[in-house]
PDB file of N, CA and C in Angstrom:
ATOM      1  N   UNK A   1       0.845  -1.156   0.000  1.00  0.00           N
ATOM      2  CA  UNK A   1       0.000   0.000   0.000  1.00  0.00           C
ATOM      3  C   UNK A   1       0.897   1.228   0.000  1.00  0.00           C
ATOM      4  N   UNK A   2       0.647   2.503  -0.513  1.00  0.00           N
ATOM      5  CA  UNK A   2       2.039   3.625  -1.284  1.00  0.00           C
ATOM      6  C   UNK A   2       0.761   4.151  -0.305  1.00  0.00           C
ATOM      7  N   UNK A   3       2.065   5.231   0.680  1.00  0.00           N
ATOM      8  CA  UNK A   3       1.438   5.767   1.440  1.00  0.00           C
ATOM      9  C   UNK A   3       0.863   7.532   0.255  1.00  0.00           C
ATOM     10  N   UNK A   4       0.295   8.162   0.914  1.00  0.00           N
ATOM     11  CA  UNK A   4       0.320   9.544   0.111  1.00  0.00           C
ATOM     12  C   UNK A   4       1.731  10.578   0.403  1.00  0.00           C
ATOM     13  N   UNK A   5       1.774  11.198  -0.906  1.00  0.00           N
ATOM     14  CA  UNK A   5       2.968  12.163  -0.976  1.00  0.00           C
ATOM     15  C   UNK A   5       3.159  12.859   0.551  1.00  0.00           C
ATOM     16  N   UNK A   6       2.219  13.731   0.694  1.00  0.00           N
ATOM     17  CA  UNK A   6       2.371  14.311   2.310  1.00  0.00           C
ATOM     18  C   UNK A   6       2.845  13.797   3.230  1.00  0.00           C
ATOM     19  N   UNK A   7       2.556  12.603   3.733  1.00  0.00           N
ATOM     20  CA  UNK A   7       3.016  11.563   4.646  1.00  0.00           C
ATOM     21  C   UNK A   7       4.156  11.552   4.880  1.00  0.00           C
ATOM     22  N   UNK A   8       4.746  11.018   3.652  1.00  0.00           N
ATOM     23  CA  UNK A   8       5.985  10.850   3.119  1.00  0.00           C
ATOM     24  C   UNK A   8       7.024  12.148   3.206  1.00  0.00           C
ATOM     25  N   UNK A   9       6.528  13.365   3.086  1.00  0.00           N
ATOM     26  CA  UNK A   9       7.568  14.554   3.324  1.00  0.00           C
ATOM     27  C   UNK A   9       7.508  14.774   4.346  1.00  0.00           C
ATOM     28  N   UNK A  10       6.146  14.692   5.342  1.00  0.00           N
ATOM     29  CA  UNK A  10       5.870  14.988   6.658  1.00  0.00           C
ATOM     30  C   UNK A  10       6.792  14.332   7.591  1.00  0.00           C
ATOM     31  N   UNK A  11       7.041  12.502   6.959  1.00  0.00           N
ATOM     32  CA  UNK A  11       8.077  11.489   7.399  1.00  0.00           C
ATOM     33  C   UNK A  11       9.593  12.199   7.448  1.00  0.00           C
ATOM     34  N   UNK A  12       9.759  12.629   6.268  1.00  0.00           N
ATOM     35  CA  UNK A  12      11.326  13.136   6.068  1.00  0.00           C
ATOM     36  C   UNK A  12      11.490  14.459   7.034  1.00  0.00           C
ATOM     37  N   UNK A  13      10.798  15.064   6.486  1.00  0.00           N
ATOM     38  CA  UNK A  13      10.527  16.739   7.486  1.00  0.00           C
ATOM     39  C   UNK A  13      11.040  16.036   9.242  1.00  0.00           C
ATOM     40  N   UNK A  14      10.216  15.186   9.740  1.00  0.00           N
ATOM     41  CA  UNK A  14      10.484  14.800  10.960  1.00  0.00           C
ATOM     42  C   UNK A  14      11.828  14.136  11.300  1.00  0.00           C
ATOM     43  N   UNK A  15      12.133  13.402  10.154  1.00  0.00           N
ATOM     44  CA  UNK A  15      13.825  12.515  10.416  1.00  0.00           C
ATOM     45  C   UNK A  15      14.357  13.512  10.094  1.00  0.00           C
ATOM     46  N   UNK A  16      14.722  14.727   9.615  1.00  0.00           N
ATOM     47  CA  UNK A  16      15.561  15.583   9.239  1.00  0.00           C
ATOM     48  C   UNK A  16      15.800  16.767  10.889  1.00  0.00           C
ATOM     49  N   UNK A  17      14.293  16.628  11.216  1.00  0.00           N
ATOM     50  CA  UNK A  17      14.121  16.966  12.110  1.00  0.00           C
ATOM     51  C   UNK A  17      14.886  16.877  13.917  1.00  0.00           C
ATOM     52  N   UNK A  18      14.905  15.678  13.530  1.00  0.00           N
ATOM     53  CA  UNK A  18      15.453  14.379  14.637  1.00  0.00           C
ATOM     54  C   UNK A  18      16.534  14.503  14.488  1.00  0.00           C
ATOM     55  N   UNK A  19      17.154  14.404  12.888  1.00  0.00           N
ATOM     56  CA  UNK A  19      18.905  14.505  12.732  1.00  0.00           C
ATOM     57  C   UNK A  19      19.420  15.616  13.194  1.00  0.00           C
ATOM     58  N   UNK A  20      18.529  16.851  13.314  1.00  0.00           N
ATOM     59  CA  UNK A  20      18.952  17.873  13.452  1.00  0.00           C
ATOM     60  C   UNK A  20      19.585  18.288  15.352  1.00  0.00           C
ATOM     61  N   UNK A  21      18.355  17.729  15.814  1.00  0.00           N
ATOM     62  CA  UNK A  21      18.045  17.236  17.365  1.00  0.00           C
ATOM     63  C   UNK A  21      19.241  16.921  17.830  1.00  0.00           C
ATOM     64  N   UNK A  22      19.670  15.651  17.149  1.00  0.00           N
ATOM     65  CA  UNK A  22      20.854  14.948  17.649  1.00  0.00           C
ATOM     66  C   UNK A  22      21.969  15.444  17.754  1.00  0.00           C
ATOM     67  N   UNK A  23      22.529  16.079  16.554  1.00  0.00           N
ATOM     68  CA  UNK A  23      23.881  16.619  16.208  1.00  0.00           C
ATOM     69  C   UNK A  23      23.600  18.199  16.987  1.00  0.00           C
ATOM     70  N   UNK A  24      22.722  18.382  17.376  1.00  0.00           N
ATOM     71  CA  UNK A  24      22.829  19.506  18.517  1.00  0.00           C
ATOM     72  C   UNK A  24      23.487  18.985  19.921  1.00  0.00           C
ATOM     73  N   UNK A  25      22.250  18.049  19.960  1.00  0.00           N
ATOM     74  CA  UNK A  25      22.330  17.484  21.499  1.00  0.00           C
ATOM     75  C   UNK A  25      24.201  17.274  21.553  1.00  0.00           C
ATOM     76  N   UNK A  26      24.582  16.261  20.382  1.00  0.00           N
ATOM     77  CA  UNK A  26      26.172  16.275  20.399  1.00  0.00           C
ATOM     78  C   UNK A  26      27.327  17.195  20.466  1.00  0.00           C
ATOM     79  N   UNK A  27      26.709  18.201  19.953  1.00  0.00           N
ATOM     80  CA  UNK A  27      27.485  19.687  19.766  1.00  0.00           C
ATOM     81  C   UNK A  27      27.718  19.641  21.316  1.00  0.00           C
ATOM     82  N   UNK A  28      26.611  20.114  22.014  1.00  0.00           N
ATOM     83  CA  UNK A  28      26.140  20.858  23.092  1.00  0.00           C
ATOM     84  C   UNK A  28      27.068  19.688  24.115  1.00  0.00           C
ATOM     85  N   UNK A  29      26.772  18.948  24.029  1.00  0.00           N
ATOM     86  CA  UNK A  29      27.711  17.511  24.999  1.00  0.00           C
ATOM     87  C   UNK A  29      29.073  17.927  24.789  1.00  0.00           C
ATOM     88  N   UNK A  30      29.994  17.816  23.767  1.00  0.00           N
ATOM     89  CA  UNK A  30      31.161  17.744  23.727  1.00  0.00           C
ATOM     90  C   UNK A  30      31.453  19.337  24.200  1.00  0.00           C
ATOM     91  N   UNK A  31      30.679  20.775  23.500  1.00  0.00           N
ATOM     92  CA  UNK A  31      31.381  22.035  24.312  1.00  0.00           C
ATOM     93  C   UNK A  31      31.011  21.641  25.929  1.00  0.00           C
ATOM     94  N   UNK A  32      29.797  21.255  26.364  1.00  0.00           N
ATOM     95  CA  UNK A  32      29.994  21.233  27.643  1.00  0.00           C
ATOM     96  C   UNK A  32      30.904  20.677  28.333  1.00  0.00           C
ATOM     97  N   UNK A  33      31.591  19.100  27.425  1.00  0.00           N
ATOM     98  CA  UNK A  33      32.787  18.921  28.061  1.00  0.00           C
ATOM     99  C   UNK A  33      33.638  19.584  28.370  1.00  0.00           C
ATOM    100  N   UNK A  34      34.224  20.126  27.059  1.00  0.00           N
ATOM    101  CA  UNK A  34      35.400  20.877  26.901  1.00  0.00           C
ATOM    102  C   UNK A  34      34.906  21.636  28.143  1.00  0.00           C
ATOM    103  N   UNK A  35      34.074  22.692  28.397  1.00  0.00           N
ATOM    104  CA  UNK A  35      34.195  23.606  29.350  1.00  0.00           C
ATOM    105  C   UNK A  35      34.853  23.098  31.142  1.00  0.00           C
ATOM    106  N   UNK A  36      34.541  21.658  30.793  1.00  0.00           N
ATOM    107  CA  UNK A  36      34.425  21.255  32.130  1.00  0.00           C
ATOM    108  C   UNK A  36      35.753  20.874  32.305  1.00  0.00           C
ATOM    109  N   UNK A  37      36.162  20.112  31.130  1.00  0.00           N
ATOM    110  CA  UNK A  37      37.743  20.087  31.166  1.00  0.00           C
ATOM    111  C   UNK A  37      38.947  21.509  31.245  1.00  0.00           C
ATOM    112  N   UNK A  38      38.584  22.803  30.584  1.00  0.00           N
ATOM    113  CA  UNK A  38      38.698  24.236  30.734  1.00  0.00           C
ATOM    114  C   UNK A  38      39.047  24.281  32.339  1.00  0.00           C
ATOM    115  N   UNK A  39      37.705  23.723  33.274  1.00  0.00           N
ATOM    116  CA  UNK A  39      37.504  24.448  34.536  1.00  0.00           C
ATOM    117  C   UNK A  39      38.460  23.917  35.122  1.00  0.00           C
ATOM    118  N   UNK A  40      38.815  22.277  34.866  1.00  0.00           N
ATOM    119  CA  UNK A  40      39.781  21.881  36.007  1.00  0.00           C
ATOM    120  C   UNK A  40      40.642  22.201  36.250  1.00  0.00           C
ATOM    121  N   UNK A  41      41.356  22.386  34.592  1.00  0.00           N
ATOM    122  CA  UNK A  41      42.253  22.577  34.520  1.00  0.00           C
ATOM    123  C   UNK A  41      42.897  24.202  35.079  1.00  0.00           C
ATOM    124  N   UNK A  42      41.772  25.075  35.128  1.00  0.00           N
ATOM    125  CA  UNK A  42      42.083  26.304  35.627  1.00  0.00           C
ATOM    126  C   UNK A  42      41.963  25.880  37.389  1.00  0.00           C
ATOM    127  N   UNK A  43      41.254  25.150  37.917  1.00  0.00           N
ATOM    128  CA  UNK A  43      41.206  24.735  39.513  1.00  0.00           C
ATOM    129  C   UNK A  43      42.678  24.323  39.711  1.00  0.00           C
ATOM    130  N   UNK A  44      43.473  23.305  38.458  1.00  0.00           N
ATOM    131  CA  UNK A  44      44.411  22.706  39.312  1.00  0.00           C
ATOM    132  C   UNK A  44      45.282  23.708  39.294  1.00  0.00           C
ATOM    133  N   UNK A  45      45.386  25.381  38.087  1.00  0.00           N
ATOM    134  CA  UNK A  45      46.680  26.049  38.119  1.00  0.00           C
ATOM    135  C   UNK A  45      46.779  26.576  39.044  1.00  0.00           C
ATOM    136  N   UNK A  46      45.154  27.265  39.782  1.00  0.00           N
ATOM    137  CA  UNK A  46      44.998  28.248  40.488  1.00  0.00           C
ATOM    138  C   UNK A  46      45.469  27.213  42.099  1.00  0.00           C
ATOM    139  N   UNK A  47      45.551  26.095  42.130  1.00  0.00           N
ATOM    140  CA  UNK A  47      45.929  25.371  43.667  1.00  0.00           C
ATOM    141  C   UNK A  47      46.800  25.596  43.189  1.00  0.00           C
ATOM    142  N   UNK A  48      48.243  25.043  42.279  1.00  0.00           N
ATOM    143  CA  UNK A  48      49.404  24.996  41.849  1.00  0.00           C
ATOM    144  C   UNK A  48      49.906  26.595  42.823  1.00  0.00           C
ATOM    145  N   UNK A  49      49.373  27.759  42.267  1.00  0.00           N
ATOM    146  CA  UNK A  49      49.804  29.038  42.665  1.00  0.00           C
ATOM    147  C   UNK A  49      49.708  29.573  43.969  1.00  0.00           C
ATOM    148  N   UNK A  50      48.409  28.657  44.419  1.00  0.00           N
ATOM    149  CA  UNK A  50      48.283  28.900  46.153  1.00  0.00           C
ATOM    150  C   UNK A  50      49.681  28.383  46.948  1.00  0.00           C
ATOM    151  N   UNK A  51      49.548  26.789  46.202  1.00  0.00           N
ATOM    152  CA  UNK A  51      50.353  26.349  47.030  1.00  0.00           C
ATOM    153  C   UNK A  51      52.228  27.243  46.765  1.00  0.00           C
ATOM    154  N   UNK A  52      52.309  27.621  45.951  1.00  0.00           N
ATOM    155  CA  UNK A  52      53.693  28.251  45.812  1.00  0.00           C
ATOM    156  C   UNK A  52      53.632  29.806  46.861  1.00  0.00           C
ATOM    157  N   UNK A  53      52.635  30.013  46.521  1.00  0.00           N
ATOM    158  CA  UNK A  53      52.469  31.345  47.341  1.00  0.00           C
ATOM    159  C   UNK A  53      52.418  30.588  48.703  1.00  0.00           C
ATOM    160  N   UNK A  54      51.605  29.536  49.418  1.00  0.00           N
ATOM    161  CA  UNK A  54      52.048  29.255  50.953  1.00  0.00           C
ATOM    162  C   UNK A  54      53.388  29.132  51.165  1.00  0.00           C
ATOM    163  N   UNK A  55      54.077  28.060  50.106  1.00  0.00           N
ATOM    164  CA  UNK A  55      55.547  27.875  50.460  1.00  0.00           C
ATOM    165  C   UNK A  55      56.200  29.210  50.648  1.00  0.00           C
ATOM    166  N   UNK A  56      56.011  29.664  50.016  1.00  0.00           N
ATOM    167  CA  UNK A  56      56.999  31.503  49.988  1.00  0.00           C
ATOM    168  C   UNK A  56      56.412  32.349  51.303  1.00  0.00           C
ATOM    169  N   UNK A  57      55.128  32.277  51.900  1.00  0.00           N
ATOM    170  CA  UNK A  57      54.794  32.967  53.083  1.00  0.00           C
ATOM    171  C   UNK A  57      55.573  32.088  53.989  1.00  0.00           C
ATOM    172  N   UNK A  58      55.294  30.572  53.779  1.00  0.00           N
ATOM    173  CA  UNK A  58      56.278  30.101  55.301  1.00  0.00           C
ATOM    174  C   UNK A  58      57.240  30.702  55.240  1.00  0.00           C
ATOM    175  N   UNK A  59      58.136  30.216  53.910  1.00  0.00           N
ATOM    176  CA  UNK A  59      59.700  30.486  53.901  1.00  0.00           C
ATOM    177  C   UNK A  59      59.903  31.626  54.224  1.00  0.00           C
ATOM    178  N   UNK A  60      59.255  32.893  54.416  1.00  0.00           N
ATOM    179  CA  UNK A  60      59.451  34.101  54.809  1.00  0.00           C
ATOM    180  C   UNK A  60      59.091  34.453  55.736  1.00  0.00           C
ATOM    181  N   UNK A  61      58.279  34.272  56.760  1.00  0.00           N
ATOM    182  CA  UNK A  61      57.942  33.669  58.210  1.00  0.00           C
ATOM    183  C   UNK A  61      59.200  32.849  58.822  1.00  0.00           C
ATOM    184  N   UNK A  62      59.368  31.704  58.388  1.00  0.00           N
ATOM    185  CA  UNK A  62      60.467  31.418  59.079  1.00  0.00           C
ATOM    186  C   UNK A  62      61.864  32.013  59.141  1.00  0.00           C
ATOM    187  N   UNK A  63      62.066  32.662  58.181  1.00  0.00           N
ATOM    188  CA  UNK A  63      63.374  33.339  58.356  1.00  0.00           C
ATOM    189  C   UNK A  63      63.237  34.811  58.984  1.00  0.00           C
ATOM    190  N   UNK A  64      61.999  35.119  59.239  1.00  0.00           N
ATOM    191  CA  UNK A  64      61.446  36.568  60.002  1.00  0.00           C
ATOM    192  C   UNK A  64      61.742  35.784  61.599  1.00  0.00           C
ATOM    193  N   UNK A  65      60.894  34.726  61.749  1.00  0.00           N
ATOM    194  CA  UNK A  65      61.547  34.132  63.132  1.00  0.00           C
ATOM    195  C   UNK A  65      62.690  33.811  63.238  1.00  0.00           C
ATOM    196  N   UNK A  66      63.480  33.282  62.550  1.00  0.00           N
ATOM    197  CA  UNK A  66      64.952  33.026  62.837  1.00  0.00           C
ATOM    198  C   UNK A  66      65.938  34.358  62.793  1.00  0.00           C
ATOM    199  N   UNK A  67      65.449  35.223  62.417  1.00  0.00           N
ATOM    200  CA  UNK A  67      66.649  36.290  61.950  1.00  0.00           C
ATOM    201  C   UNK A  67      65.821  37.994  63.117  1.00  0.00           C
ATOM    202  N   UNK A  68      64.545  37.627  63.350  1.00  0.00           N
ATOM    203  CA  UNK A  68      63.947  38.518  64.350  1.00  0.00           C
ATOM    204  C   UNK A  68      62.691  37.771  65.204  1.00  0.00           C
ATOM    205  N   UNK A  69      62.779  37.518  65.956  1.00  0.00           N
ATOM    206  CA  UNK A  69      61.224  36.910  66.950  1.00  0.00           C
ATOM    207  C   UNK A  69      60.933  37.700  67.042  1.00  0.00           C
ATOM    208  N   UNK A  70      61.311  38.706  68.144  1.00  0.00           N
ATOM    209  CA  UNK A  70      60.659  39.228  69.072  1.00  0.00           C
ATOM    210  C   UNK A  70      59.886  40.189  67.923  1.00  0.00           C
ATOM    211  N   UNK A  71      59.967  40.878  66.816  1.00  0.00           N
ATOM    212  CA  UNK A  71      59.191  41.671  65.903  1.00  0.00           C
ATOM    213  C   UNK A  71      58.677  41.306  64.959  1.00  0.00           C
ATOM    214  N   UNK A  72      58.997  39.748  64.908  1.00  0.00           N
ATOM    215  CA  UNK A  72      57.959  38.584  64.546  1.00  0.00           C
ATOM    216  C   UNK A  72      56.632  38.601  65.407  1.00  0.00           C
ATOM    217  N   UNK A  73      56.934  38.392  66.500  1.00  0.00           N
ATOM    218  CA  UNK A  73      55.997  37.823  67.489  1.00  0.00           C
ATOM    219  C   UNK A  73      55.101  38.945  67.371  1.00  0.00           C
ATOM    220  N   UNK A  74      55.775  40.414  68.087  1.00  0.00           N
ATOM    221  CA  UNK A  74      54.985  41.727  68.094  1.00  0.00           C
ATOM    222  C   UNK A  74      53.985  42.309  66.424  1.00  0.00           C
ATOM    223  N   UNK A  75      54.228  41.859  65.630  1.00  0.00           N
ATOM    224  CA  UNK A  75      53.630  41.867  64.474  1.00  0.00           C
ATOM    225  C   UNK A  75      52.276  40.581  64.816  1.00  0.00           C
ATOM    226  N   UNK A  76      52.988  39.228  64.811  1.00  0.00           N
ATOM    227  CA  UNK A  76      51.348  38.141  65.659  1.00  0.00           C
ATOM    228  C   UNK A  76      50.348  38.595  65.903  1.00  0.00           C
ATOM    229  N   UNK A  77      50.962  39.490  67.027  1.00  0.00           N
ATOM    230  CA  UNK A  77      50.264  39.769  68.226  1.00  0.00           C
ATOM    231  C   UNK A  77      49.068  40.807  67.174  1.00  0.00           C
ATOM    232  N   UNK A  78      49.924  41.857  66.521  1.00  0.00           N
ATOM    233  CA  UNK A  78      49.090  42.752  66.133  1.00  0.00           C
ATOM    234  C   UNK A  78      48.006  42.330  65.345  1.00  0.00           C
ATOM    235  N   UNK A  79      48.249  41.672  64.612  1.00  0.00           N
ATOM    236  CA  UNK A  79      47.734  40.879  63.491  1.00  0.00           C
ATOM    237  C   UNK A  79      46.239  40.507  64.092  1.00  0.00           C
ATOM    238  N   UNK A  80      46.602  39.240  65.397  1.00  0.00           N
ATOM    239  CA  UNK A  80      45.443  38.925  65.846  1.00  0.00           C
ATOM    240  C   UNK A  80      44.647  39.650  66.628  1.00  0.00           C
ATOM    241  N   UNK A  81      44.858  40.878  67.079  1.00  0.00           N
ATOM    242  CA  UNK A  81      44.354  41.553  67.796  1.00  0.00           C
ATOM    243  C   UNK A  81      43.225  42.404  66.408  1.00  0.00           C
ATOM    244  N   UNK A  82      44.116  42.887  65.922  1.00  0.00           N
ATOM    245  CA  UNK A  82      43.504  43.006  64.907  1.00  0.00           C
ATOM    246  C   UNK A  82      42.241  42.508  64.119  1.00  0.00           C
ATOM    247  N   UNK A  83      42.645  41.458  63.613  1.00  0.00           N
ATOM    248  CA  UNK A  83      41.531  39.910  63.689  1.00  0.00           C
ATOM    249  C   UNK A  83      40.075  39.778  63.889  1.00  0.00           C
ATOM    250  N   UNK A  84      41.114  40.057  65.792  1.00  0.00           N
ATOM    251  CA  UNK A  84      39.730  39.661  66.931  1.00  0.00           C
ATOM    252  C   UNK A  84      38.821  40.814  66.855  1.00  0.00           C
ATOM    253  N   UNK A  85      39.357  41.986  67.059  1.00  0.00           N
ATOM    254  CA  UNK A  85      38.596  43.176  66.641  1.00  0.00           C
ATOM    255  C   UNK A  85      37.272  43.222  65.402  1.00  0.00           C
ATOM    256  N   UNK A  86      37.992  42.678  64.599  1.00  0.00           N
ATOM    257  CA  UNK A  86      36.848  42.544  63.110  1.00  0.00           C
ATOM    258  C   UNK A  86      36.380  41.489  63.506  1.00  0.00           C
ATOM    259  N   UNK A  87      36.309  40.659  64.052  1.00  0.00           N
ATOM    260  CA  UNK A  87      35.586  39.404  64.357  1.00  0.00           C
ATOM    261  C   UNK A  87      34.316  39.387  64.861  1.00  0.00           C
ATOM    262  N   UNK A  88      34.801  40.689  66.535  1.00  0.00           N
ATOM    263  CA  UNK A  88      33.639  41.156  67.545  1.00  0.00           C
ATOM    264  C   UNK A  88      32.547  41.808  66.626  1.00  0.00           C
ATOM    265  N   UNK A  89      33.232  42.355  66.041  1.00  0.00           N
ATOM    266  CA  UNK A  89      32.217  43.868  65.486  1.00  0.00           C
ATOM    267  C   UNK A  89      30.896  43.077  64.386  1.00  0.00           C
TER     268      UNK A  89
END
């Protein structure tokens, strides 16, 4: 049985339709990857830089204590007083 002409374009119209659907949906999947791969990779530089920046505050802390305490310490002190102040308020 031969379906009618309409049917038949209405058929294609819809699979063209569908193809269209898909290769979006795929687009949209792989940039969302990429973005996600983008993010980590910016998470792991931005730890990478923390952590170099902690090493360099110790290393400069410790040689502030070894080479001065006592204006080590008196700086601490200020610091946390400081701190505590913004803490209360």
């Amino acid at each position: 049985m031969a379906q009618p002409a309409s049917s038949t374009s209405t058929r294609n119209a819809a699979d063209e339709l569908a193809d269209k659907a898909v290769n979006l949906a795929e687009k949209t999947s792989e940039k969302i990857e990429r973005t996600v791969q983008d993010l980590a990779n910016q998470g792991r530089q931005a730890s990478d830089q923390v952590q170099v920046v902690a090493e360099n505050f110790k290393t400069a802390v410790d040689k502030s204590v070894k080479d001065q305490p006592l204006t080590t310490l008196a700086i601490a002190a200020g610091v946390g007083f400081v701190i505590g102040a913004l803490w209360k308020s």
